[in-house]
Protein backbone atom coordinates (compact mmCIF):
# COMPACT_ATOMS: atom_id res chain seq x y z
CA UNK A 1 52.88 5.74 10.22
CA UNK A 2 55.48 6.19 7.27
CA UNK A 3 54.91 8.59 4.66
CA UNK A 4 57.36 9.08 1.19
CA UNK A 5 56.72 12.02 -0.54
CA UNK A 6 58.60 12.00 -4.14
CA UNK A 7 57.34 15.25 -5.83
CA UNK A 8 54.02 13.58 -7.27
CA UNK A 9 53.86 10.29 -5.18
CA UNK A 10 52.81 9.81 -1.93
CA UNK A 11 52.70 6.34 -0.10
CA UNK A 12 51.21 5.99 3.32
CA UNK A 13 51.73 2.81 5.14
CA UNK A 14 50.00 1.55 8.56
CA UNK A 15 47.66 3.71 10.44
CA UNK A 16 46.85 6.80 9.21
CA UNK A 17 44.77 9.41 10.96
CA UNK A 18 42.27 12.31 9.44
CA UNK A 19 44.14 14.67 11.19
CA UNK A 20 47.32 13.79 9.19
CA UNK A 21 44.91 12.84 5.79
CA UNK A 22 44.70 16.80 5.99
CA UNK A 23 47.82 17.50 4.33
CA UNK A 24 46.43 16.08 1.10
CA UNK A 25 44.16 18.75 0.40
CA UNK A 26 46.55 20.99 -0.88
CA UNK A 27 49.09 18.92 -2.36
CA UNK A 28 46.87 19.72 -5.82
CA UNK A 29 49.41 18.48 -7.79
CA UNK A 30 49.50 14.92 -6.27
CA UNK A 31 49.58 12.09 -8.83
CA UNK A 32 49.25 8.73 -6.99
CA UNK A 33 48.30 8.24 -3.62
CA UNK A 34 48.72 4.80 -1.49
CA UNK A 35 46.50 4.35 1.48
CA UNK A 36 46.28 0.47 1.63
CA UNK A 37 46.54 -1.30 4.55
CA UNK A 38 45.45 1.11 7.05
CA UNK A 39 41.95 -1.30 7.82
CA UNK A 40 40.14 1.92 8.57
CA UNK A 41 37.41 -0.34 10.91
CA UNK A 42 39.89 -0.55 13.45
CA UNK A 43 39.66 3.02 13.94
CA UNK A 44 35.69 3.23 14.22
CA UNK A 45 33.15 0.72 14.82
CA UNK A 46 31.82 1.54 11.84
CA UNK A 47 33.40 2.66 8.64
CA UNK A 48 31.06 4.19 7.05
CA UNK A 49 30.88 6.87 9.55
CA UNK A 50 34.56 7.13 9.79
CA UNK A 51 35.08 6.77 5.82
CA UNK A 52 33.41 9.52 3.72
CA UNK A 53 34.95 12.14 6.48
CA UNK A 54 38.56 10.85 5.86
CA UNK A 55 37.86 10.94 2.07
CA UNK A 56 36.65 14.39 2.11
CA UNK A 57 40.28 15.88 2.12
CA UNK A 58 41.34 14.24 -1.33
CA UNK A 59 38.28 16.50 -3.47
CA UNK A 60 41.01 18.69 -4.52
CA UNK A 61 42.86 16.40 -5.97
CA UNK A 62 41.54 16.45 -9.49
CA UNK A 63 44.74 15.78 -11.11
CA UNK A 64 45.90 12.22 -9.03
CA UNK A 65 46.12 9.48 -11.63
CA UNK A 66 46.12 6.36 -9.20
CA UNK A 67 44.04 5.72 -6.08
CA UNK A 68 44.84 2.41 -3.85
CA UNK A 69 42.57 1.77 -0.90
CA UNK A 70 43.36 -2.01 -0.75
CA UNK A 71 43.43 -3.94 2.08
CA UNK A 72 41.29 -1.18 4.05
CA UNK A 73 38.70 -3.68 5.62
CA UNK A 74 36.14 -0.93 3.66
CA UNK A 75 32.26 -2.19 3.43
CA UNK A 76 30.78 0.23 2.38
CA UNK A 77 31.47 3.69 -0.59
CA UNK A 78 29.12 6.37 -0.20
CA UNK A 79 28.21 7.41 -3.83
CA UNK A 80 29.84 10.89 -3.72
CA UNK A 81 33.17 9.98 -2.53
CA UNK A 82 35.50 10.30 -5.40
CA UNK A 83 33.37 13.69 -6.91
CA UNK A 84 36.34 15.59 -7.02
CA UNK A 85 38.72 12.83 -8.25
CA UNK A 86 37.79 13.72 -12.20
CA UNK A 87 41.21 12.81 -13.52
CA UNK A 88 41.99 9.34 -11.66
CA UNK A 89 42.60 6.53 -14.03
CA UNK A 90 43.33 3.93 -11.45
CA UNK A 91 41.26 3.10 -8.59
CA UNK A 92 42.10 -0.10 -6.64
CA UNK A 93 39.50 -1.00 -4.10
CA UNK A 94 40.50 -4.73 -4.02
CA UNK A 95 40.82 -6.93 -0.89
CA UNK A 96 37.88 -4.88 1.28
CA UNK A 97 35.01 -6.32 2.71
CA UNK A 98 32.39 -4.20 -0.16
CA UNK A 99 29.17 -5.70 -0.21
CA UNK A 100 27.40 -3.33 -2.53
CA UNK A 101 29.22 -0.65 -5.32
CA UNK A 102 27.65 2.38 -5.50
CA UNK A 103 30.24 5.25 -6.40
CA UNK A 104 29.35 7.57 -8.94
CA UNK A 105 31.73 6.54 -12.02
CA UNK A 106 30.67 9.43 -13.72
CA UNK A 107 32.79 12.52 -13.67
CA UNK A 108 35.25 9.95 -13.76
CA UNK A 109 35.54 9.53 -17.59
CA UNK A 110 39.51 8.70 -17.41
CA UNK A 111 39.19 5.20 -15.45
CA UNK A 112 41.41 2.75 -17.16
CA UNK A 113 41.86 0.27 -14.51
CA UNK A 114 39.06 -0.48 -11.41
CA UNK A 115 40.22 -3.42 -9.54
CA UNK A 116 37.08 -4.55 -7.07
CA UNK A 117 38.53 -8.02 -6.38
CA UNK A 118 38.24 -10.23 -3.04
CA UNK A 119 35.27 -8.23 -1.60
CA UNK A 120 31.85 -9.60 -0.90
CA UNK A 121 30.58 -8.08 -3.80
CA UNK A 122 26.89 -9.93 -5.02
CA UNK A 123 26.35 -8.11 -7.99
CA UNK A 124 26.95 -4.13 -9.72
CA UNK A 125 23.88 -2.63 -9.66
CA UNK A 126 22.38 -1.44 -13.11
CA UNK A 127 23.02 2.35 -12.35
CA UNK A 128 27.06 1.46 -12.08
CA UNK A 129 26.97 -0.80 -15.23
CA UNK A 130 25.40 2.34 -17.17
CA UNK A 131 28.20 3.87 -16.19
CA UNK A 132 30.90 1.84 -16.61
CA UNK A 133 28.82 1.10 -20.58
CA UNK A 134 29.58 4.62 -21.04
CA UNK A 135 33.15 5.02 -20.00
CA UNK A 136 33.69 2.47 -22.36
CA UNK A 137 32.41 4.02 -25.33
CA UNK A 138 35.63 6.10 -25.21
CA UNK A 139 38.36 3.72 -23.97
CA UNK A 140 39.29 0.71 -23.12
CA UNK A 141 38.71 -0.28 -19.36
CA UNK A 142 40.06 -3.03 -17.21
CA UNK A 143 37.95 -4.68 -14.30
CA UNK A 144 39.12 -7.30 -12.00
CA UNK A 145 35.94 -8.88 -10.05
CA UNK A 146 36.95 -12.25 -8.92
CA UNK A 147 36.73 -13.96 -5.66
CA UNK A 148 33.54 -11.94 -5.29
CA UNK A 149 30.09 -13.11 -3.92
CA UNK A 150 27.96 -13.68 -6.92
CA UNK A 151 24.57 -14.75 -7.02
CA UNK A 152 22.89 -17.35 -9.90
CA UNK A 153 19.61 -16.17 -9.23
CA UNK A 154 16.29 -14.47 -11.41
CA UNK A 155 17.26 -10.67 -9.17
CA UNK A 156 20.41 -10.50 -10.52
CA UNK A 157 20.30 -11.60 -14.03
CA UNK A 158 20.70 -8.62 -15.52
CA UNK A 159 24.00 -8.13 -13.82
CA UNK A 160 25.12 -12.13 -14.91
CA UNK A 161 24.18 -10.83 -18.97
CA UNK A 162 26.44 -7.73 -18.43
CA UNK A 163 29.22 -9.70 -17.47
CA UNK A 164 28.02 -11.91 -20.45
CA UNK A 165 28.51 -9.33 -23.19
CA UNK A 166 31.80 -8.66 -22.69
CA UNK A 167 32.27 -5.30 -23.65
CA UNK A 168 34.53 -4.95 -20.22
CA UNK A 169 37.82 -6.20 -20.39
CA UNK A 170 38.03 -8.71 -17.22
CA UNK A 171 40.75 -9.73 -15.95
CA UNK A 172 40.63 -13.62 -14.96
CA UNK A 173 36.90 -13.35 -16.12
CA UNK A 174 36.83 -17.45 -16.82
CA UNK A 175 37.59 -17.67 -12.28
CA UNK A 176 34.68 -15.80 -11.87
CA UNK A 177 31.59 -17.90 -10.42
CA UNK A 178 28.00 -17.62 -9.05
CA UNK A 179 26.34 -19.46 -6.30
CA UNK A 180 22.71 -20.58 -6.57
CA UNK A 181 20.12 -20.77 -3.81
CA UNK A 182 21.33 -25.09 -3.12
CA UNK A 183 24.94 -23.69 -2.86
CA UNK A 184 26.06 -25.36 -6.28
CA UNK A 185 28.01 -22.64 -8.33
CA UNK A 186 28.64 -22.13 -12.04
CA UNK A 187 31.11 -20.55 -14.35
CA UNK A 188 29.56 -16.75 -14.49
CA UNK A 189 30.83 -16.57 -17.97
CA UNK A 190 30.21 -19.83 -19.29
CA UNK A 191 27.47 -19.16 -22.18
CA UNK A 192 24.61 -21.87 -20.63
CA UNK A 193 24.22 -19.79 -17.41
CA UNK A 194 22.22 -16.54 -19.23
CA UNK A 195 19.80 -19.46 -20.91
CA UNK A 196 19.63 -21.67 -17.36
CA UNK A 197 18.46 -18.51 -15.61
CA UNK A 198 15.78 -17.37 -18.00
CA UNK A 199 13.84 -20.79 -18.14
CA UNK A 200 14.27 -20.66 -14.44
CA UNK A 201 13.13 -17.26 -13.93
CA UNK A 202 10.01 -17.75 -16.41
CA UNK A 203 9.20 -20.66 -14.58
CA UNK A 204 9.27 -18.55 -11.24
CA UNK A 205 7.88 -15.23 -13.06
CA UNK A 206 4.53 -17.41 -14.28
CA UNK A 207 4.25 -18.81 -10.46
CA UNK A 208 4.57 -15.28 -9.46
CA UNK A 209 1.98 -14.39 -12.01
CA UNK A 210 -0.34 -16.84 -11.00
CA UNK A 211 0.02 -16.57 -7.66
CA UNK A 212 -0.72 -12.55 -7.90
CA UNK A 213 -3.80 -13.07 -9.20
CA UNK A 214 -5.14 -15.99 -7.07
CA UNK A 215 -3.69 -13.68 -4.58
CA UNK A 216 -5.89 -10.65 -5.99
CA UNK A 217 -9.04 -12.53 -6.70
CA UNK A 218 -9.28 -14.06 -3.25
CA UNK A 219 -8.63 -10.36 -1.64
CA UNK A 220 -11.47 -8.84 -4.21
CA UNK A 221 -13.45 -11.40 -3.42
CA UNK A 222 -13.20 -11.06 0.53
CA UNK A 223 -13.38 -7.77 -0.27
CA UNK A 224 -16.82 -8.34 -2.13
CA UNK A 225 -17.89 -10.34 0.82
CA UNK A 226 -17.21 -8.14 3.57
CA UNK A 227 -18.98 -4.82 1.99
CA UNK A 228 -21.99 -7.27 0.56
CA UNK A 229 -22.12 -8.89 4.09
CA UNK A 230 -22.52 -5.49 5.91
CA UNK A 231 -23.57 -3.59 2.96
CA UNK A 232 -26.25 -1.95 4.88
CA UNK A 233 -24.24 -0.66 7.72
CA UNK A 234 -21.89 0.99 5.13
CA UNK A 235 -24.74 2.79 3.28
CA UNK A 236 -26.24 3.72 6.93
CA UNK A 237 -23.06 5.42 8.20
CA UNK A 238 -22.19 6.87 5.13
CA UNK A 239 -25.89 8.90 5.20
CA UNK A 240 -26.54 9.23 8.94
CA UNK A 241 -22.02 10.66 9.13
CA UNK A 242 -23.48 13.13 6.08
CA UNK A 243 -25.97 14.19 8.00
CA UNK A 244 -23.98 15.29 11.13
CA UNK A 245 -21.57 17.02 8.67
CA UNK A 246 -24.43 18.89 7.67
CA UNK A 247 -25.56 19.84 11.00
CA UNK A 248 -29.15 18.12 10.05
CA UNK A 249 -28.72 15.64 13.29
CA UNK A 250 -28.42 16.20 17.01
CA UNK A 251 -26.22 13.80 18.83
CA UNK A 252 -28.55 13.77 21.94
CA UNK A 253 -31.11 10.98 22.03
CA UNK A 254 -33.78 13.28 23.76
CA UNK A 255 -37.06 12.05 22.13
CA UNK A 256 -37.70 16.14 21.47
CA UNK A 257 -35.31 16.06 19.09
CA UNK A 258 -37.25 13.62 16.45
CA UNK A 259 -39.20 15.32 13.89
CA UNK A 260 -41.43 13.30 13.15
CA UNK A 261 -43.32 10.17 15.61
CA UNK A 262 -43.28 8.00 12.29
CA UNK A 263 -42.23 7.16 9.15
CA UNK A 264 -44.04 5.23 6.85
CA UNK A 265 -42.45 2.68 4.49
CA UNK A 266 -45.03 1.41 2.05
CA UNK A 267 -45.47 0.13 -1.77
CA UNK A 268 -47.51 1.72 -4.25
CA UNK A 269 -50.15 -0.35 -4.13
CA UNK A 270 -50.66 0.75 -0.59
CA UNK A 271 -50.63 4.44 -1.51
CA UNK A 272 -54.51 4.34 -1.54
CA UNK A 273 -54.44 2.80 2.12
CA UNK A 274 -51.72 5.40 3.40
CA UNK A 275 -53.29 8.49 1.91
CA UNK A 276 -57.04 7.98 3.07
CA UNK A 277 -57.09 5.57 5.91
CA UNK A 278 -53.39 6.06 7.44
CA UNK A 279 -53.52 9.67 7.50
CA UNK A 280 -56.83 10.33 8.72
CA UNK A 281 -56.60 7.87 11.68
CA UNK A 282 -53.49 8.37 12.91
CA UNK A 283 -52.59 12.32 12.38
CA UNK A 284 -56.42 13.43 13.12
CA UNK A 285 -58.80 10.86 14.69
CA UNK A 286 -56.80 10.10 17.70
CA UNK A 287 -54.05 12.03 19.70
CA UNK A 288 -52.50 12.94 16.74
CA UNK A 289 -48.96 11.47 15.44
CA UNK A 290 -46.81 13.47 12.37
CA UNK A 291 -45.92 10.75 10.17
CA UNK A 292 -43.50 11.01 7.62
CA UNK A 293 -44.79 9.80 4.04
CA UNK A 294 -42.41 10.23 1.11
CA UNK A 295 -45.24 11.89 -1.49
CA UNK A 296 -45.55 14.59 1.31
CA UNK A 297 -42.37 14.99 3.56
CA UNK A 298 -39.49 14.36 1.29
CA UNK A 299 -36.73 16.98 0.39
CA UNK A 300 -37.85 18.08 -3.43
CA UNK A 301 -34.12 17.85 -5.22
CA UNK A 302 -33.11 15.48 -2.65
CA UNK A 303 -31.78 11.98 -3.56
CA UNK A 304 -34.14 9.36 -2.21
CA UNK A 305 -31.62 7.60 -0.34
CA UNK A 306 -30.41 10.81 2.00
CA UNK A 307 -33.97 11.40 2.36
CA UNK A 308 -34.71 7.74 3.19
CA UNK A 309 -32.32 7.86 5.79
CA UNK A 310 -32.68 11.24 6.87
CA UNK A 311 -36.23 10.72 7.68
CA UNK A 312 -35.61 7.70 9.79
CA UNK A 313 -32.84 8.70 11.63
CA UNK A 314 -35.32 12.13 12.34
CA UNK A 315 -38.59 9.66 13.13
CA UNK A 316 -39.23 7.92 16.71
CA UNK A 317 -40.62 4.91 14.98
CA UNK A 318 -40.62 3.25 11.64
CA UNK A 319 -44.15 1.17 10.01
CA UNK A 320 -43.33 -1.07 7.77
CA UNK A 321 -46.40 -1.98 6.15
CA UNK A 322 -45.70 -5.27 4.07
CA UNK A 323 -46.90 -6.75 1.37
CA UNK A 324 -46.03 -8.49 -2.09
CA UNK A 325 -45.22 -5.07 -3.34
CA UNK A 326 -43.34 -4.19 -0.64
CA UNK A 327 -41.01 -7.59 -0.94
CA UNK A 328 -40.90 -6.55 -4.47
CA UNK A 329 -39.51 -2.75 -4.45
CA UNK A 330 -36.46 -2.28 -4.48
CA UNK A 331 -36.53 0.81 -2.26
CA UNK A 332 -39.34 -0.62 0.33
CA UNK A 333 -36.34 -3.21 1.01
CA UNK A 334 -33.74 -0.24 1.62
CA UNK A 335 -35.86 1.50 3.73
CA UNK A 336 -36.26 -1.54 6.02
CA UNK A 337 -32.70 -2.18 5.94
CA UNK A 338 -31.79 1.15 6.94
CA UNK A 339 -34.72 1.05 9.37
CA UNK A 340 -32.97 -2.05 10.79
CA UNK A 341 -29.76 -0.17 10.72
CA UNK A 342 -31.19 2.26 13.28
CA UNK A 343 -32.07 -0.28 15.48
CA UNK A 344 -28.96 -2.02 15.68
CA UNK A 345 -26.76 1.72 16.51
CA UNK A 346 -28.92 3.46 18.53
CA UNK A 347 -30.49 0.30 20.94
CA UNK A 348 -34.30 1.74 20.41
CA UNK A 349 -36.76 -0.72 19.18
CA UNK A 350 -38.07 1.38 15.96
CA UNK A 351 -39.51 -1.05 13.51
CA UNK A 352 -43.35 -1.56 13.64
CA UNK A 353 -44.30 -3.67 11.08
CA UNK A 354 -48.29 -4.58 9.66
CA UNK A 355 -48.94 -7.11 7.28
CA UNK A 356 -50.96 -6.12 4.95
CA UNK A 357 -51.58 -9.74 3.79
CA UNK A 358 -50.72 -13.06 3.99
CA UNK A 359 -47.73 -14.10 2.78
CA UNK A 360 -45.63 -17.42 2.67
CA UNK A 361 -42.11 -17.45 4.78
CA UNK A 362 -40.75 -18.83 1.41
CA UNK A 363 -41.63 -16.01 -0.27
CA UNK A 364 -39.36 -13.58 2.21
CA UNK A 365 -35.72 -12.22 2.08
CA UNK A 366 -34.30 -13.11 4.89
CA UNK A 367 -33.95 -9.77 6.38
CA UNK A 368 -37.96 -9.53 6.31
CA UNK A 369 -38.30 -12.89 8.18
CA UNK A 370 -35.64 -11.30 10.67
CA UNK A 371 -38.03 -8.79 10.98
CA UNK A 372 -41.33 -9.98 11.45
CA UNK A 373 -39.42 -12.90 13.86
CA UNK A 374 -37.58 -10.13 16.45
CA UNK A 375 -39.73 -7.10 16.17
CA UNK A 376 -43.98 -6.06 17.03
CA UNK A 377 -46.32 -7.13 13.90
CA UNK A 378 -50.27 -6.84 13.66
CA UNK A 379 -52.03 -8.40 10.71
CA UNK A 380 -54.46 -5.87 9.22
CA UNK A 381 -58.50 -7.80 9.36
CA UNK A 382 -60.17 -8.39 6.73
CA UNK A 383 -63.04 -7.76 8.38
CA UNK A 384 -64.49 -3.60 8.79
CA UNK A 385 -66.08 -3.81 11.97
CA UNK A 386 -62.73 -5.05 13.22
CA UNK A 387 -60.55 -1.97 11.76
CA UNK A 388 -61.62 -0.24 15.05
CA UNK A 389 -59.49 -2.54 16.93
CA UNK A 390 -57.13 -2.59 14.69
CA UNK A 391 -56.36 1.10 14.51
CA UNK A 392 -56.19 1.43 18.12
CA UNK A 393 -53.64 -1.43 18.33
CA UNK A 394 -51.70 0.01 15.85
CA UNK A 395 -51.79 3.71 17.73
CA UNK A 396 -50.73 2.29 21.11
CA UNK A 397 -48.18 0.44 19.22
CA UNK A 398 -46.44 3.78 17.46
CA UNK A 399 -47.37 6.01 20.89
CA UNK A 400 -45.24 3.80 23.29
């Protein structure tokens, strides 16, 4: 290492260490320092590690003019590393191997000359052009950017107009070029290139466009299709995970722990039926069952769908007794569905289902044919002296 100290200029040639960069710190009244060619990466692996702690010495330096870290083999700046450098006017960081620029330019309001040339710089981002825009407000400044890596493409636009407006002073400015995507390059001054990029970029901003909202409509619409498609299993663990939060369900599957032996899911124009023919036969002619009938059993307050599925998660069985009216209700249908539900978690076989009439297979969701296909279904006579039957049927059926 050689180092010439002349009162206020210091020039360091070949390798020097951060042992020796110590001495720096206090020379406070150092002007110009020259630390070029001492390709810093052939100290450390990597120089960004080795870099900002070397740099660290020169904070108290706020008077040096003229910084040249040329020929340094540097790739990368940390942001803070010339914070204490507020009076430097020069700054050569030409001849590295910079892919990106992002010092903080701005407590450095005296920069006349920033030479950034023969890196592998693609573009200054828009934070450093800010501040360069504002340096400039006050004086003139001189960049030198050639032999850089430039990019002709829609990311960096912004960058390619900025260069465009010319309120930096650049030196060899009509060398400088940008490479698009095919590897062809253009003049990144030339006044067609601004123009060239914005059809381009339109074109490729309206495919982006429309391809974010094919993009969104297919995922709403698979979306759609998956919670229509198992629409009922949603709304069943939604209640029957409320309920457990609640405390109102035992995890067991003892059959003490149901409430009631059966719930009944029935239209209103089978109230009539329930009320004086249901009842009476099933909860106090024979061994008596508790069945669960909305008018009577439901939580007052309650909304109809907790109680819904509260009631047949807490009931052994569920009767379904169809009809028209039943196809027709809106929350006959839920009830089965969530009856179904039940099934399908716990493995019992809980749906008991009476038809109440005939009715055409054309006529039927296809949950209900599901239904009456998979699970136990008596037809209720039309005949009285057949009821007797019927009712003990039905009992064995719900008692098993």
């Amino acid at each position: 290492m050689v180092v010439l100290v002349k009162r206020f200029m210091v020039t360091a040639i070949n390798k020097i260490t951060k042992k020796e960069l110590r001495y720096f710190q206090n020379v406070t009244s150092l002007r110009k320092l020259i630390l070029s060619s001492n390709r810093w990466t052939s100290l450390d692996e990597d120089a960004v590690q080795y870099l900002p702690n070397t740099i660290q010495y020169l904070d108290n330096l706020s008077l040096l003019k003229e910084l040249d870290l040329s020929f340094n083999r540097i790739r990368y700046l940390p942001s803070d590393i010339f914070k204490g450098l507020t009076g430097l006017e020069i700054l050569k960081l030409n001849n590295n191997q910079m892919k990106t620029f992002l010092v903080d330019l701005r407590m450095m309001t005296s920069l006349i000359i920033l030479l950034m040339n023969n890196n592998n710089l693609r573009y200054i981002s828009e934070l450093q052009m800010k501040q360069i825009d504002k340096i400039i407000q006050s004086k003139s400044l001189l960049i030198n950017l050639a032999n850089n890596n430039f990019k002709c493409n829609c990311t960096d636009i912004e960058f390619v107009r900025w260069i465009q407006r010319r309120n930096v002073n650049l030196v060899d400015g009509e060398t400088y070029i940008c490479t698009y995507i095919d590897e062809t390059t253009k003049n990144l001054t030339g006044n067609s290139l601004v123009h060239d990029l914005e059809k381009e970029c339109a074109s490729y901003t309206l495919i982006l466009v429309v391809a974010s909202i094919l993009l969104t409509a297919f995922l709403s619409i698979l979306t759609g299709g998956i919670i229509y498609r198992y629409r009922w299993d949603l709304r069943y663990l939604y209640y029957s995970s409320k309920f457990r939060l609640k405390g109102y369900m035992p995890v067991d599957t003892d059959e003490d722990r149901f409430r009631y032996d059966v719930f009944v899911s029935y239209s209103d124009q089978e109230r009539n039926f329930v009320i004086v023919d249901l009842l009476h036969e099933l909860e106090e002619s024979r061994s008596s069952l508790k069945l669960c009938i909305h008018e009577r059993d439901f939580f007052l307050g309650g909304m109809v769908t907790e109680n819904i599925v509260y009631a047949i998660n807490n009931s052994r069985m569920t009767l379904v007794l169809l009809s028209r009216g039943f196809i027709e209700s809106h929350w006959c249908r839920y009830e089965l569905n969530m009856a179904r539900m039940e099934a399908i978690k716990t493995g019992r076989d809980v749906l008991c289902i009476v038809k109440m009439e005939e009715i055409m297979h054309d006529n039927l969701p296809l949950e209900v044919i599901d239904v009456i296909r998979n699970h136990t279904h008596i037809q209720l006579p039309e005949e009285r002296e057949h009821m007797t039957l019927f009712w003990d049927r039905l009992h064995t059926a719900l008692s098993e």
